[in-house]
N, C-alpha and C. Protein backbone atom coordinates (compact mmCIF):
# COMPACT_ATOMS: atom_id res chain seq x y z
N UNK A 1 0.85 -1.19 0.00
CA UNK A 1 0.00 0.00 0.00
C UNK A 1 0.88 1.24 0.00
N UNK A 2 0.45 2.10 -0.96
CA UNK A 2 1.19 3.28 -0.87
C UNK A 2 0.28 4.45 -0.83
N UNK A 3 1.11 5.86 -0.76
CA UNK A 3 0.34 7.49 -0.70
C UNK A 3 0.34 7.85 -2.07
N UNK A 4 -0.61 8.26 -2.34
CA UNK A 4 -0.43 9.39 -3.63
C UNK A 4 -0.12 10.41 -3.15
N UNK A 5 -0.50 11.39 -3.87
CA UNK A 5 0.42 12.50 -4.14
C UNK A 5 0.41 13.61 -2.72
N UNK A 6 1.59 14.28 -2.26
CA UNK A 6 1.43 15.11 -1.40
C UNK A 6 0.19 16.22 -1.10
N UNK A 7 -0.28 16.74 -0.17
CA UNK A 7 -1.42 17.74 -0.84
C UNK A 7 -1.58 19.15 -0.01
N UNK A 8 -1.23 18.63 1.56
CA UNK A 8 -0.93 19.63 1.99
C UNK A 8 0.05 20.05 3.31
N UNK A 9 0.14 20.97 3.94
CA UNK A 9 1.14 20.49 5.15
C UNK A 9 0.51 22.12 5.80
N UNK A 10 -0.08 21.41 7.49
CA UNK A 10 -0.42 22.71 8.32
C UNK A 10 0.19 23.47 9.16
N UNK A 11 0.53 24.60 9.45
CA UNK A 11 1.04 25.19 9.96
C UNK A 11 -0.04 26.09 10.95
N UNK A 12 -0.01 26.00 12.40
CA UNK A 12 -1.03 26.54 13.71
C UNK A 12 -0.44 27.97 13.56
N UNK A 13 -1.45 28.88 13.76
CA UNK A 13 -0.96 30.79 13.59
C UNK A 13 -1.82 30.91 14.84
N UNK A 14 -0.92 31.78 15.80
CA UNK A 14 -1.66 32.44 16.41
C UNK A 14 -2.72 34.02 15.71
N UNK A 15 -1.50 34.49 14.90
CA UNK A 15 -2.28 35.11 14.54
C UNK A 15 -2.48 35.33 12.38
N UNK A 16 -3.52 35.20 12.35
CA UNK A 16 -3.82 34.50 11.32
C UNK A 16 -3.60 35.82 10.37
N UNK A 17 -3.76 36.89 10.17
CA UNK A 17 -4.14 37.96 9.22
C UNK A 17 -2.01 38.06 9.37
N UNK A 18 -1.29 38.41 9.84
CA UNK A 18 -0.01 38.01 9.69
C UNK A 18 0.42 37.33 9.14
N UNK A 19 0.18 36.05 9.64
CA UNK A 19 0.78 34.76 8.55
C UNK A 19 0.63 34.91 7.12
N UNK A 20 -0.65 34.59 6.57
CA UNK A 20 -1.53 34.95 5.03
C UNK A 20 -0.43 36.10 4.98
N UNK A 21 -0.40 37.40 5.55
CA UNK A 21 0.46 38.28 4.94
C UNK A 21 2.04 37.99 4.51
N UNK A 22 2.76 37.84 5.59
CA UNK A 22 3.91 37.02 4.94
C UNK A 22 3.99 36.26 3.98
N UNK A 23 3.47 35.22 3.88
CA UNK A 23 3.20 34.06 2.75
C UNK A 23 2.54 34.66 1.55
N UNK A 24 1.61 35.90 1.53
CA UNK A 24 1.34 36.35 0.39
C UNK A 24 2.28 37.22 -0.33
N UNK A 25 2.49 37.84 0.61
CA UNK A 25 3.20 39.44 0.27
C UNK A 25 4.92 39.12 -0.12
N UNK A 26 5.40 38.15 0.88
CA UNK A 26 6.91 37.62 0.61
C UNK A 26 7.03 36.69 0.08
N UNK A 27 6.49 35.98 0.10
CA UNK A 27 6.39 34.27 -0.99
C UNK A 27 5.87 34.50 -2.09
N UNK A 28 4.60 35.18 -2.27
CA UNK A 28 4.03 34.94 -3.19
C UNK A 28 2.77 33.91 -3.37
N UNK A 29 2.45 33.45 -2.26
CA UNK A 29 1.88 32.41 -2.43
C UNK A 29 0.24 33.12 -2.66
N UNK A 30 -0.70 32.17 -3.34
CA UNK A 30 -1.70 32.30 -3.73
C UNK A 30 -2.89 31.93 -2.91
N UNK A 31 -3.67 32.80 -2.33
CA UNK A 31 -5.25 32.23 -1.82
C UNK A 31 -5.83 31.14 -2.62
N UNK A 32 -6.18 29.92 -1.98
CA UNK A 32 -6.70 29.02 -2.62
C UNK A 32 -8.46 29.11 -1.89
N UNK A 33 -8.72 28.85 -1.02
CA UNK A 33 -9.84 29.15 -0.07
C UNK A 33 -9.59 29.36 1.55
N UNK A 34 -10.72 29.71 1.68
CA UNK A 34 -10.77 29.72 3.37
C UNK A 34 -11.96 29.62 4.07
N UNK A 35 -12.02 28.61 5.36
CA UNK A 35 -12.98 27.99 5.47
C UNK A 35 -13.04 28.05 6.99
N UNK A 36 -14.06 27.70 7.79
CA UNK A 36 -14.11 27.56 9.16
C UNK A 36 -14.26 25.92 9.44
N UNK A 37 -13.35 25.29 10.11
CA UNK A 37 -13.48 23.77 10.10
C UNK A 37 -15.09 23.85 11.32
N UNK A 38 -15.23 22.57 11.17
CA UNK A 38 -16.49 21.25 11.92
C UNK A 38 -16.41 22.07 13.60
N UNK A 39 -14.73 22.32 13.96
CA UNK A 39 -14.31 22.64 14.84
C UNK A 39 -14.56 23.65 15.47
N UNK A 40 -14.41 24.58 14.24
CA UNK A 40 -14.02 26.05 14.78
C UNK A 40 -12.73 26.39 14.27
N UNK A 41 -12.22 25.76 14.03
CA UNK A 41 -10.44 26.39 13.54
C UNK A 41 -10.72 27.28 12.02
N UNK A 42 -9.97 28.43 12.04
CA UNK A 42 -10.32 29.54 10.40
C UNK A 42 -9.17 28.83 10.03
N UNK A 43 -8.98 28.64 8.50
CA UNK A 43 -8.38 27.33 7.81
C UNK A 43 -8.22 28.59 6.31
N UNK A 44 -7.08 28.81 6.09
CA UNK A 44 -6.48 29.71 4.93
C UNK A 44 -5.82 28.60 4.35
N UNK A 45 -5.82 27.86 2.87
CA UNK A 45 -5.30 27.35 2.31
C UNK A 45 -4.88 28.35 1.04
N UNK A 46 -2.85 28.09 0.81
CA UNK A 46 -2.24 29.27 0.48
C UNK A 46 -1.68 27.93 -0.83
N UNK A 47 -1.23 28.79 -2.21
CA UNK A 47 -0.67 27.87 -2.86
C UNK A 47 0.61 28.65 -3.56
N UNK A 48 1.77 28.17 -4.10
CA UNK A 48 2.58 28.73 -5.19
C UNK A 48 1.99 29.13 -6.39
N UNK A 49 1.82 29.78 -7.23
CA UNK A 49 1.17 30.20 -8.59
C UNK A 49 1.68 29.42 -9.66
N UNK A 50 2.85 28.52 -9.01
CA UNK A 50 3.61 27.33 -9.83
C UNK A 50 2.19 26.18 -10.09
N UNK A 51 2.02 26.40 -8.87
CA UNK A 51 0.97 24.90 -8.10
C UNK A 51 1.31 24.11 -7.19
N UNK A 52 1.63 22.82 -7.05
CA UNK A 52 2.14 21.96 -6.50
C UNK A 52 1.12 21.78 -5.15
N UNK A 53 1.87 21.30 -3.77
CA UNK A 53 1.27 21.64 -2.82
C UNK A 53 0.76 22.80 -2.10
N UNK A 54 -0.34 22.43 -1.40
CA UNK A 54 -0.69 23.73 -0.72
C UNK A 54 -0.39 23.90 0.68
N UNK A 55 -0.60 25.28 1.54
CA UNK A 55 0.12 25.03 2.90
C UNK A 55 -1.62 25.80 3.15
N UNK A 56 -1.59 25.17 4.28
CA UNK A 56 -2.98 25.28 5.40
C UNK A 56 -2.36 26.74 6.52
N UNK A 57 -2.83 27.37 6.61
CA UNK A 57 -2.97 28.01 7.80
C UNK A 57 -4.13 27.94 8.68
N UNK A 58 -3.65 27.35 9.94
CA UNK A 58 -4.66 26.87 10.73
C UNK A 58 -4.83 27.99 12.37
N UNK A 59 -5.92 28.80 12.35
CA UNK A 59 -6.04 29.51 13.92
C UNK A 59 -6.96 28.83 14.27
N UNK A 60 -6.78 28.45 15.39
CA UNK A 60 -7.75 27.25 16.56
C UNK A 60 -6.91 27.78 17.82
N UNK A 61 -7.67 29.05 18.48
CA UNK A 61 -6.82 29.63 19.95
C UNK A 61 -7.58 28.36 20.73
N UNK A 62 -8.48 28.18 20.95
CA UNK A 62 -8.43 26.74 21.82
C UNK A 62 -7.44 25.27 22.14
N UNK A 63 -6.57 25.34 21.40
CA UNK A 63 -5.05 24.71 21.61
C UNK A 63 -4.26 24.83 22.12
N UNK A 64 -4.76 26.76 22.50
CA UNK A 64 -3.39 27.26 23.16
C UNK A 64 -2.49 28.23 22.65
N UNK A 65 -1.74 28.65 22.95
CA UNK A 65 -0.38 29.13 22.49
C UNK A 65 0.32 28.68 21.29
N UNK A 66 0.64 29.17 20.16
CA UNK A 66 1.72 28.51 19.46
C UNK A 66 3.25 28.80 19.90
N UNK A 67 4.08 27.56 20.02
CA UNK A 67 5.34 27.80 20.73
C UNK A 67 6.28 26.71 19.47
N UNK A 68 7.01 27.28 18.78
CA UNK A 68 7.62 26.40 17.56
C UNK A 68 9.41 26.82 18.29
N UNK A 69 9.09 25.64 18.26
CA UNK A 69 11.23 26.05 19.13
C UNK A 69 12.08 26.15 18.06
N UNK A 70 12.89 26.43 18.49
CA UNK A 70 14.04 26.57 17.11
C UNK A 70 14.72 25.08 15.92
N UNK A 71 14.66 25.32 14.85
CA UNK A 71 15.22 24.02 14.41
C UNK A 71 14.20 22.85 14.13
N UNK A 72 12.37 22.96 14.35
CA UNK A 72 11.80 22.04 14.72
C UNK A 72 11.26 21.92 13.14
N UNK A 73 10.86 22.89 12.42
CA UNK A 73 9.91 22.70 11.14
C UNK A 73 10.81 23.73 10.23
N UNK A 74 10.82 23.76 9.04
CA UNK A 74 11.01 24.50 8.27
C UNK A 74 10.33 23.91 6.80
N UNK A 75 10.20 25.06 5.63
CA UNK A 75 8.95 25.25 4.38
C UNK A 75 10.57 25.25 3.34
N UNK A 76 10.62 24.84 2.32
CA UNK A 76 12.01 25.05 1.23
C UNK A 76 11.16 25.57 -0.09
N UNK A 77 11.50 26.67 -0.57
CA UNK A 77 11.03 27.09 -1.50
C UNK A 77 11.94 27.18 -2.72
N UNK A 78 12.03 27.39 -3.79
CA UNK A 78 12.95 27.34 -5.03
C UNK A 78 12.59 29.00 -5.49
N UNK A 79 13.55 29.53 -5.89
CA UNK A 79 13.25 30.80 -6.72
C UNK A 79 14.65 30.65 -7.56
N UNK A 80 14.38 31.80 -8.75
CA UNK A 80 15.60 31.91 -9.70
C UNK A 80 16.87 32.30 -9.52
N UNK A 81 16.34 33.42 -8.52
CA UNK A 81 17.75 34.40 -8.18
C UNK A 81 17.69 34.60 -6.71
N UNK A 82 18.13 33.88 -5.88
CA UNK A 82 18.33 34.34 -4.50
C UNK A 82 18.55 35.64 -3.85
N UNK A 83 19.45 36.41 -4.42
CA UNK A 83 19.93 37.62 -4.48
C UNK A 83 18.75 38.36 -4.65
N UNK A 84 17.96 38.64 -5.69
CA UNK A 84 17.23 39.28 -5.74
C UNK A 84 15.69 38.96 -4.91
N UNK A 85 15.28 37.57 -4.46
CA UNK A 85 14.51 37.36 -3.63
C UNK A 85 14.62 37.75 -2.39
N UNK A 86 16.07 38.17 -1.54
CA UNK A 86 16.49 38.53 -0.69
C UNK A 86 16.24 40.08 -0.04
N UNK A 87 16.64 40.92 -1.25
CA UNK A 87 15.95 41.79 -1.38
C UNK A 87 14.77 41.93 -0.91
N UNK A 88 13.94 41.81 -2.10
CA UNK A 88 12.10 41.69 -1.65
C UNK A 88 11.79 41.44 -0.42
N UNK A 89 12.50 40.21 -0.04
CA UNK A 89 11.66 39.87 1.82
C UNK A 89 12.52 40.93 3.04
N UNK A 90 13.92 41.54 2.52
CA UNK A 90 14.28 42.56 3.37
C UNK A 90 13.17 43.50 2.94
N UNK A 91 13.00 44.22 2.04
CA UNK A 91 11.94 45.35 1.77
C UNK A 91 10.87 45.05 3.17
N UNK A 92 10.50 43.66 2.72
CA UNK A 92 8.98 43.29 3.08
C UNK A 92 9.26 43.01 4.88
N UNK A 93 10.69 43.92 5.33
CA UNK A 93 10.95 43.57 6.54
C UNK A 93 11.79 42.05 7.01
N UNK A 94 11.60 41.14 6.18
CA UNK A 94 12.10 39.67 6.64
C UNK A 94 13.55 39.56 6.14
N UNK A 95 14.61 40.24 6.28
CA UNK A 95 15.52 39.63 6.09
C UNK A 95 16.63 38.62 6.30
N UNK A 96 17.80 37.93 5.99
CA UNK A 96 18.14 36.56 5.91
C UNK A 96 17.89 36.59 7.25
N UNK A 97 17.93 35.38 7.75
CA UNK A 97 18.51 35.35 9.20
C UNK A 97 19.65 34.39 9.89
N UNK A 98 19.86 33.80 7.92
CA UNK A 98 20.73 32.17 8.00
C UNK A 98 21.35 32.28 6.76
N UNK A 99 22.54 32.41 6.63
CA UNK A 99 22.70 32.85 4.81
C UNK A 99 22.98 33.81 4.16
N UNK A 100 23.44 33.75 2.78
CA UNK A 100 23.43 32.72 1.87
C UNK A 100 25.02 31.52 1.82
N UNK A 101 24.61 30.45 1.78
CA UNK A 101 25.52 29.39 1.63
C UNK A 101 25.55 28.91 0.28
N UNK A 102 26.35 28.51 0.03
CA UNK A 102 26.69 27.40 -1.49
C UNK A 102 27.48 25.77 -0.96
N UNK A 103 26.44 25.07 -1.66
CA UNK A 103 26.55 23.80 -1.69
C UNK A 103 28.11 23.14 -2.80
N UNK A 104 28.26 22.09 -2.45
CA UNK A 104 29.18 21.79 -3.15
C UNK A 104 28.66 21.09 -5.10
N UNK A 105 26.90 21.45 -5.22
CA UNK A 105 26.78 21.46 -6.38
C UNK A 105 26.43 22.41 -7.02
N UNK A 106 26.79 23.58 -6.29
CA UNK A 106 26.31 25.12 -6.73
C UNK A 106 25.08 25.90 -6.10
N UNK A 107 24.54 24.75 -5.92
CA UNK A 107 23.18 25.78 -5.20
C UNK A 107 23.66 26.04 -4.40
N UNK A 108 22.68 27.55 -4.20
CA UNK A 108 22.57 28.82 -2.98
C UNK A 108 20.98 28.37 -2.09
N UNK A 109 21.66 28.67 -0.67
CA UNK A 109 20.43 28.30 -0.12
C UNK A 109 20.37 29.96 0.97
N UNK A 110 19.62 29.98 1.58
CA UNK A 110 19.64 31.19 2.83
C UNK A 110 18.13 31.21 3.59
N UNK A 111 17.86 30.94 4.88
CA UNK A 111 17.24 30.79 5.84
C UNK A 111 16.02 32.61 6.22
N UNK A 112 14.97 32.30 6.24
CA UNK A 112 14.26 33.73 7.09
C UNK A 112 13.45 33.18 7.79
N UNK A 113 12.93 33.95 8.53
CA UNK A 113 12.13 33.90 9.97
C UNK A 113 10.40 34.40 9.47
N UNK A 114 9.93 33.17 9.38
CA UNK A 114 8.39 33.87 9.00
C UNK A 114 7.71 33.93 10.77
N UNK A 115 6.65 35.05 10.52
CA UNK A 115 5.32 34.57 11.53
C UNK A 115 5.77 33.59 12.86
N UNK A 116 5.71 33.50 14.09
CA UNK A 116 4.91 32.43 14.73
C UNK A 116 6.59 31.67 14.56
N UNK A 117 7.45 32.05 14.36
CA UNK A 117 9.03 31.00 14.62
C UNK A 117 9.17 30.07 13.47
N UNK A 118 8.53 30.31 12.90
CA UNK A 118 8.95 29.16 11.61
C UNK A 118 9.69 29.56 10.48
N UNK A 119 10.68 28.58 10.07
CA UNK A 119 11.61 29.20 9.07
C UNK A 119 11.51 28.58 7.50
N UNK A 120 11.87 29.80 6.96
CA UNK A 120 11.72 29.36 5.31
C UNK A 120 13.03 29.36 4.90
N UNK A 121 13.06 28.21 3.84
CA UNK A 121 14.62 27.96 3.47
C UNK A 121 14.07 28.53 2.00
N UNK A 122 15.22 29.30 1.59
CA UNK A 122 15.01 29.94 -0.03
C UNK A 122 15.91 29.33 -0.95
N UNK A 123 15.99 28.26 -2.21
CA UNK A 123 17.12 27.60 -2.84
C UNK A 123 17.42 28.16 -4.09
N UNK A 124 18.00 28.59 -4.69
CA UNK A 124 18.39 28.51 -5.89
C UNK A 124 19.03 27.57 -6.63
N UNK A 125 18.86 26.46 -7.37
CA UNK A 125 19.57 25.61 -7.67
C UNK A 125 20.67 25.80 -8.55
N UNK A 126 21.59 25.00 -8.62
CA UNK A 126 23.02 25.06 -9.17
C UNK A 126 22.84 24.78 -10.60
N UNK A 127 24.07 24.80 -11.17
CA UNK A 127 23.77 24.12 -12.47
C UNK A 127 23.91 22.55 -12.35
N UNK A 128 23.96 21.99 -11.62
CA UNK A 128 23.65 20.62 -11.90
C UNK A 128 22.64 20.04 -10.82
N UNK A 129 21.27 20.85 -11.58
CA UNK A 129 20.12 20.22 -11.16
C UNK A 129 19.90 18.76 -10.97
C-alpha cells in the first residue's frame, strides 16, 4: 500500500491575518480558499502560482499558544535568483537570518524567519540540477 500524491502540510498561527500576509506578500503564495473547520479552527489554504502543494494556515486559539522552538519545522522554496529574492523579503521587513551558503553542487540556499518562529529555506539551484 502506498500514498499518492502530497497535498498539503499545516502550519497553527496564532495570529492569522499576519501569517496569510507574509506568505502572500513575501512568498508569493496564492489564496486558494478559506474555510471555518467542523471545529471552529479559520483554515487559509495558500498555494505557489507554480501549483504543487498547498500550505494550510490553521487559527484554533483553543489549543493554546503557538510555541515552535528553534530548528523544529522548516517550508524550502525554489526561486531563480536568491539575491534578488532577498531583497524583496528585506523590503517586506524579513531579512536573511541564515545565509546565503553554497553547496558543493552550486546551489545557494539562505534561511528567514516567518510569523509564529517558523523558518523558510530559499534555494536557488546550481547548475547541476
Amino acid at each position: 500500500m502506498k500514498v499518492g500524491r502530497w497535498l498539503h502540510t499545516r502550519l497553527r498561527v496564532e495570529n492569522l491575518p499576519q501569517a496569510r500576509q507574509f506568505f502572500q506578500k513575501v512568498l508569493g503564495l496564492v489564496p486558494i480558499s478559506e474555510s471555518v473547520s467542523p471545529r471552529g479552527s479559520s483554515l487559509v489554504f495558500l498555494q505557489p502560482s507554480s501549483g504543487g502543494e498547498m500550505l494550510e494556515l490553521c487559527h484554533f486559539p483553543a489549543s493554546g499558544p503557538v510555541k515552535v522552538p528553534p530548528d523544529l519545522i522548516h517550508l524550502a522554496f525554489e526561486v531563480d535568483d536568491l539575491d534578488a529574492f532577498g531583497r524583496h523579503a528585506t523590503e517586506q521587513g524579513y531579512p536573511w537570518s541564515d545565509g546565503p551558503s553554497t553547496t558543493a553542487g552550486g546551489s545557494r540556499f539562505a534561511f528567514l524567519d516567518a510569523p509564529e518562529g517558523y523558518e523558510i529555506e530559499i534555494i536557488e539551484k546550481g547548475e547541476s540540477r
